[in-house]
Every structure is written in structure tokens, then in C-alpha cells.
C-alpha atoms as a PDB file:
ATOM      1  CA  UNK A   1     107.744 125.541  93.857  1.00  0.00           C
ATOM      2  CA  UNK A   2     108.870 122.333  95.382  1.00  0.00           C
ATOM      3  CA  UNK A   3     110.892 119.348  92.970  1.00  0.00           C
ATOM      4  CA  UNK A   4     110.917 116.116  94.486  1.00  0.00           C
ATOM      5  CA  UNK A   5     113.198 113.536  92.541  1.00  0.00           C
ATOM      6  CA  UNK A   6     112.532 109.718  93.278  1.00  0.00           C
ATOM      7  CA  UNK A   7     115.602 106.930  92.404  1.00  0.00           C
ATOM      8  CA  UNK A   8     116.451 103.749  93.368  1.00  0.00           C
ATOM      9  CA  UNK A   9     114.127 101.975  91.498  1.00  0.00           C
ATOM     10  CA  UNK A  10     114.787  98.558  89.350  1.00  0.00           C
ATOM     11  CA  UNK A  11     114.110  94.964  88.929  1.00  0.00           C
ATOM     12  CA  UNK A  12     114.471  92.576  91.872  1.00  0.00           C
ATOM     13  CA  UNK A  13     113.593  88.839  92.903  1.00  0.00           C
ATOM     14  CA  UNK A  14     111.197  87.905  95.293  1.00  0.00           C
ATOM     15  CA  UNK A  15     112.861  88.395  98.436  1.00  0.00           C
ATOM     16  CA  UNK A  16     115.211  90.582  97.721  1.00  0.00           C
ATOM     17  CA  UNK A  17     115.421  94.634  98.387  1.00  0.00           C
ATOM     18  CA  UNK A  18     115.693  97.870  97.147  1.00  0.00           C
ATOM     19  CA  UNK A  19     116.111 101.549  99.087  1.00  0.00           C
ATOM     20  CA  UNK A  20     114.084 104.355  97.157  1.00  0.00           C
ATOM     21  CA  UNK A  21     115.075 108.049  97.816  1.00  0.00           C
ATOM     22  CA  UNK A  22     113.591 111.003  97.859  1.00  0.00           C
ATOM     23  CA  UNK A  23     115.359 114.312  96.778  1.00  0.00           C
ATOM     24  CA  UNK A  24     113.635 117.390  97.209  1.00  0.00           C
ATOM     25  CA  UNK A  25     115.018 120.637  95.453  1.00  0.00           C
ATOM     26  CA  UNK A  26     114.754 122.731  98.636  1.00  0.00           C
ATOM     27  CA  UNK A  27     114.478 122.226 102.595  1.00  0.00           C
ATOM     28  CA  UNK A  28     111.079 120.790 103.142  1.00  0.00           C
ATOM     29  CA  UNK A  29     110.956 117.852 104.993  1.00  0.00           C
ATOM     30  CA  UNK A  30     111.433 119.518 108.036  1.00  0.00           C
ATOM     31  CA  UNK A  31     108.526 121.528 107.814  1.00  0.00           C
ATOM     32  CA  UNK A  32     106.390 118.990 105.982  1.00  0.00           C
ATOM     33  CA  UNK A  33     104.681 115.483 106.272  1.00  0.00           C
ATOM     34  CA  UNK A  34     106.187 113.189 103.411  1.00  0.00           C
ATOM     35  CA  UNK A  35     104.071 110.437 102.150  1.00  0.00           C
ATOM     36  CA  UNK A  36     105.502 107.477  99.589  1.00  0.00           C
ATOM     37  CA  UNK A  37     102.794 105.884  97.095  1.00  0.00           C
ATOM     38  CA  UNK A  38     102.609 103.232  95.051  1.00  0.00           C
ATOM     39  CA  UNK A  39     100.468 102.742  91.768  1.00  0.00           C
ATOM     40  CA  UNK A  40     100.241  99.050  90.048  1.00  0.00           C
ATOM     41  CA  UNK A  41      98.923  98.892  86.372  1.00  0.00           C
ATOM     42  CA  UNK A  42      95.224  99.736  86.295  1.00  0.00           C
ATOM     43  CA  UNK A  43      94.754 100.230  90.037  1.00  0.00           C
ATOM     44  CA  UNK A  44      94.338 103.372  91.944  1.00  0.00           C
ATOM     45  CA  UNK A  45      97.136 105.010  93.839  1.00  0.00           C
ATOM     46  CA  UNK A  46      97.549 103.604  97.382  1.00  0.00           C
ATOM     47  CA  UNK A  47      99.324 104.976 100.145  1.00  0.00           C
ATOM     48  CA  UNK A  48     102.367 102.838 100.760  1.00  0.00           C
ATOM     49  CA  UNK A  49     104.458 104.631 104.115  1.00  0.00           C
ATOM     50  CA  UNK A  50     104.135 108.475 105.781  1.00  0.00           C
ATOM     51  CA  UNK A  51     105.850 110.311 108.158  1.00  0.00           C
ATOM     52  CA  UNK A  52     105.314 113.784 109.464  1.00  0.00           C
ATOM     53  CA  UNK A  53     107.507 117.153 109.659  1.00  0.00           C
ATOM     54  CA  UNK A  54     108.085 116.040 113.737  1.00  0.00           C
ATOM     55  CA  UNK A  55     108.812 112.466 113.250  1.00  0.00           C
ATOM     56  CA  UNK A  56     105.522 111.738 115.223  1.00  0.00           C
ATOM     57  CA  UNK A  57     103.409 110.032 112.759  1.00  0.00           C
ATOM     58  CA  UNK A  58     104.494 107.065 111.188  1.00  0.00           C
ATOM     59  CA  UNK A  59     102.230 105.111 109.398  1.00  0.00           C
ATOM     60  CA  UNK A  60     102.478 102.252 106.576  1.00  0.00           C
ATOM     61  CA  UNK A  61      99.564 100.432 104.794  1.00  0.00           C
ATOM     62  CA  UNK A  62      98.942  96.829 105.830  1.00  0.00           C
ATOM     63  CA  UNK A  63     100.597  95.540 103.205  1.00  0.00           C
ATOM     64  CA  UNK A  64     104.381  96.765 103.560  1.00  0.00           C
ATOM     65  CA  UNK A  65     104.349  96.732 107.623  1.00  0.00           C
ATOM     66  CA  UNK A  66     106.813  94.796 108.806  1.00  0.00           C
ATOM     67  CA  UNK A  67     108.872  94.859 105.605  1.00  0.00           C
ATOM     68  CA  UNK A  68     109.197  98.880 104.847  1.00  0.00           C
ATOM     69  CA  UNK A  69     110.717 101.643 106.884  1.00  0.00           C
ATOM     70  CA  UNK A  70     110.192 105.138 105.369  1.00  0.00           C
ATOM     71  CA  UNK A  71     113.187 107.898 107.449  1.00  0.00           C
ATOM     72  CA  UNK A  72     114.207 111.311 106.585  1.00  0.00           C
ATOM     73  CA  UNK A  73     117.410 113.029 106.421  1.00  0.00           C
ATOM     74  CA  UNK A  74     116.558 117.104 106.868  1.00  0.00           C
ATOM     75  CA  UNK A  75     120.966 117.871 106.600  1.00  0.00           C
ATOM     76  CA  UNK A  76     120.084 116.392 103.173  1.00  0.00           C
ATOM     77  CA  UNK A  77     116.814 117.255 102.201  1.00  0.00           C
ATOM     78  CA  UNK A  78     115.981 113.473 100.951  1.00  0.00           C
ATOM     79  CA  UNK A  79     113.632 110.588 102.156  1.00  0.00           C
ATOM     80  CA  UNK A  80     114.223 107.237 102.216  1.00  0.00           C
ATOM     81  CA  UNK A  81     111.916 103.729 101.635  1.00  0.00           C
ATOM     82  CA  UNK A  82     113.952 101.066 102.347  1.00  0.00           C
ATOM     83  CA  UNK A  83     111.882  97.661 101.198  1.00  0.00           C
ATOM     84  CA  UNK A  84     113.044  94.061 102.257  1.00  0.00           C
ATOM     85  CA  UNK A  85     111.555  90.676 101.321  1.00  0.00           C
ATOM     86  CA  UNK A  86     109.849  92.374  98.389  1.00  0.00           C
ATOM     87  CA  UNK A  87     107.005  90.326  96.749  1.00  0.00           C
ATOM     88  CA  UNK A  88     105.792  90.595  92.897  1.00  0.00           C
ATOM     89  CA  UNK A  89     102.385  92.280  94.857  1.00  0.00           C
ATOM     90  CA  UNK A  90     104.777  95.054  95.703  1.00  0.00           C
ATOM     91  CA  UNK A  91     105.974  95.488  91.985  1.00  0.00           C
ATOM     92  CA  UNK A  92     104.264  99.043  90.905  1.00  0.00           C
ATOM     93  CA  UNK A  93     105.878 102.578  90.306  1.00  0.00           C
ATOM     94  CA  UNK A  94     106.595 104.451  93.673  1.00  0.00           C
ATOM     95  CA  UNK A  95     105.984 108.363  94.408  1.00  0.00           C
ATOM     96  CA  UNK A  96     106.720 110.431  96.757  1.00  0.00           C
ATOM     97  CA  UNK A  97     105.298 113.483  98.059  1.00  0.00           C
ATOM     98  CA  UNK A  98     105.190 116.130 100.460  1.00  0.00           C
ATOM     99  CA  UNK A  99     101.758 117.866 101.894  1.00  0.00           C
ATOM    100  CA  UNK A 100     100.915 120.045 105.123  1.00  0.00           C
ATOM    101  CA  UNK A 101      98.815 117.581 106.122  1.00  0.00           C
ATOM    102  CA  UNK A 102      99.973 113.916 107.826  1.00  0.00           C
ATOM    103  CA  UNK A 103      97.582 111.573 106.489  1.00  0.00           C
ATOM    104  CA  UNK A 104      97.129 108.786 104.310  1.00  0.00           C
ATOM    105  CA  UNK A 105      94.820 110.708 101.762  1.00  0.00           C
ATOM    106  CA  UNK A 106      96.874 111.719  98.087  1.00  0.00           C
ATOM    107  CA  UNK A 107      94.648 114.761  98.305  1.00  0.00           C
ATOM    108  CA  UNK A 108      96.719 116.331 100.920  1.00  0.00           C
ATOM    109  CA  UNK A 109      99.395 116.441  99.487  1.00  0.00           C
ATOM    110  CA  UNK A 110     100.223 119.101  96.922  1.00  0.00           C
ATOM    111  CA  UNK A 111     104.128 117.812  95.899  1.00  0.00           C
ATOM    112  CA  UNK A 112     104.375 115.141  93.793  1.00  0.00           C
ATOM    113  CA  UNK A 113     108.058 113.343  92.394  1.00  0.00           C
ATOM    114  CA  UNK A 114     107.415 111.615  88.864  1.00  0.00           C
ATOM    115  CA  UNK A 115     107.608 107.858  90.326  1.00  0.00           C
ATOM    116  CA  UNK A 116     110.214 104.793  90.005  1.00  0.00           C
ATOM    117  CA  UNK A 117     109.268 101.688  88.716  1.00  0.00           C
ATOM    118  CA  UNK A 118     109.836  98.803  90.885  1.00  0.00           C
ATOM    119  CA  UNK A 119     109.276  95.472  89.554  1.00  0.00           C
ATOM    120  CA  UNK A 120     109.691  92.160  91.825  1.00  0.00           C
ATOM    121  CA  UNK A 121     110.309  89.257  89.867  1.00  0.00           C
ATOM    122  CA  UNK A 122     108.740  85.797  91.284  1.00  0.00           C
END
């Protein structure tokens, strides 16, 4: 079984930024895609930023391109989601997880951390 502990979380302004990490309890990111997700109060989970086991695939949603960069440290076994020029849109809690599969679907992925609230204050 796989842990995956999110932090870096916390209240921000508009404009400002936050880094989100990503600790998983044993060596996986090298051998798996990692996905980040977001979920805002009474909306569905959306997929936010992914990147797979080779550093291939790198994909982010509309939304945060341009503004989010999701990277990887294996030596460490922790992800990163840096955000800049946040906006209260982006205010949600964040997950992230790992899956076999690089894509943007939740359902491939079968490791799930217990989210961070991020809240962006206009």
C-alpha cells in the first residue's frame, strides 16, 4: 500500500503563490504517472496538472497553464505544484495521486493523498 501526504496548502491573495508537495511513503514516482486534482465546493473533481513515470507527459488543464508547473523529485520520493498568480477560481482543496496510467481521468489512478485546502483571497 502506497501513502501519499499533500502540504503546503493555506490562504493567499490574488496574485500571490503557494508550492504544494507531494510525499509518498515509498519509491513510486519513478515507476508511476502522478496526477494533482483539485475539487471546489459542490463541483466535481477536475484534473489540475500530470506527469508520467518518464517525464514524457506533461499535461495541465486549461485553466492553470501558464501559471502551474507540476516536477518530481524520485531521490525524495515527493511531487511538487508550484502555483503563481493564483486567482480566487483556483481556491479548492488539492490531491494528489499516483496511477499506472498517464491520463487526465481520476479513474486511473488508484493512490489518492487526503487533499490541502487552498483558498485565494480576492
Amino acid at each position: 500500500q502506497v501513502q501519499l501526504v499533500e502540504s503546503g496548502g493555506g490562504l493567499v491573495q490574488a496574485g500571490g503563490s503557494l508550492r504544494l508537495s507531494c510525499a509518498a511513503s515509498r519509491r513510486i514516482f519513478s515507476v508511476s504517472a502522478v496526477g494533482w486534482f483539485r475539487q471546489a465546493p459542490g463541483k466535481e473533481r477536475e484534473f489540475v496538472a500530470g506527469l508520467s513515470f518518464s517525464g514524457v507527459w506533461i499535461d495541465y488543464a486549461d485553466s492553470v497553464k501558464g501559471r502551474f508547473t507540476i516536477s518530481r523529485d524520485n531521490s525524495k520520493n515527493t511531487v511538487y505544484l508550484q502555483m503563481n498568480n493564483l486567482e480566487p477560481e483556483d481556491t479548492a482543496v488539492y490531491y494528489c495521486a499516483a496511477g499506472s496510467v498517464s491520463s487526465r481521468d481520476r479513474s486511473h489512478y488508484a493512490y489518492w493523498g487526503q487533499g490541502t485546502q487552498v483558498t485565494v483571497a480576492s
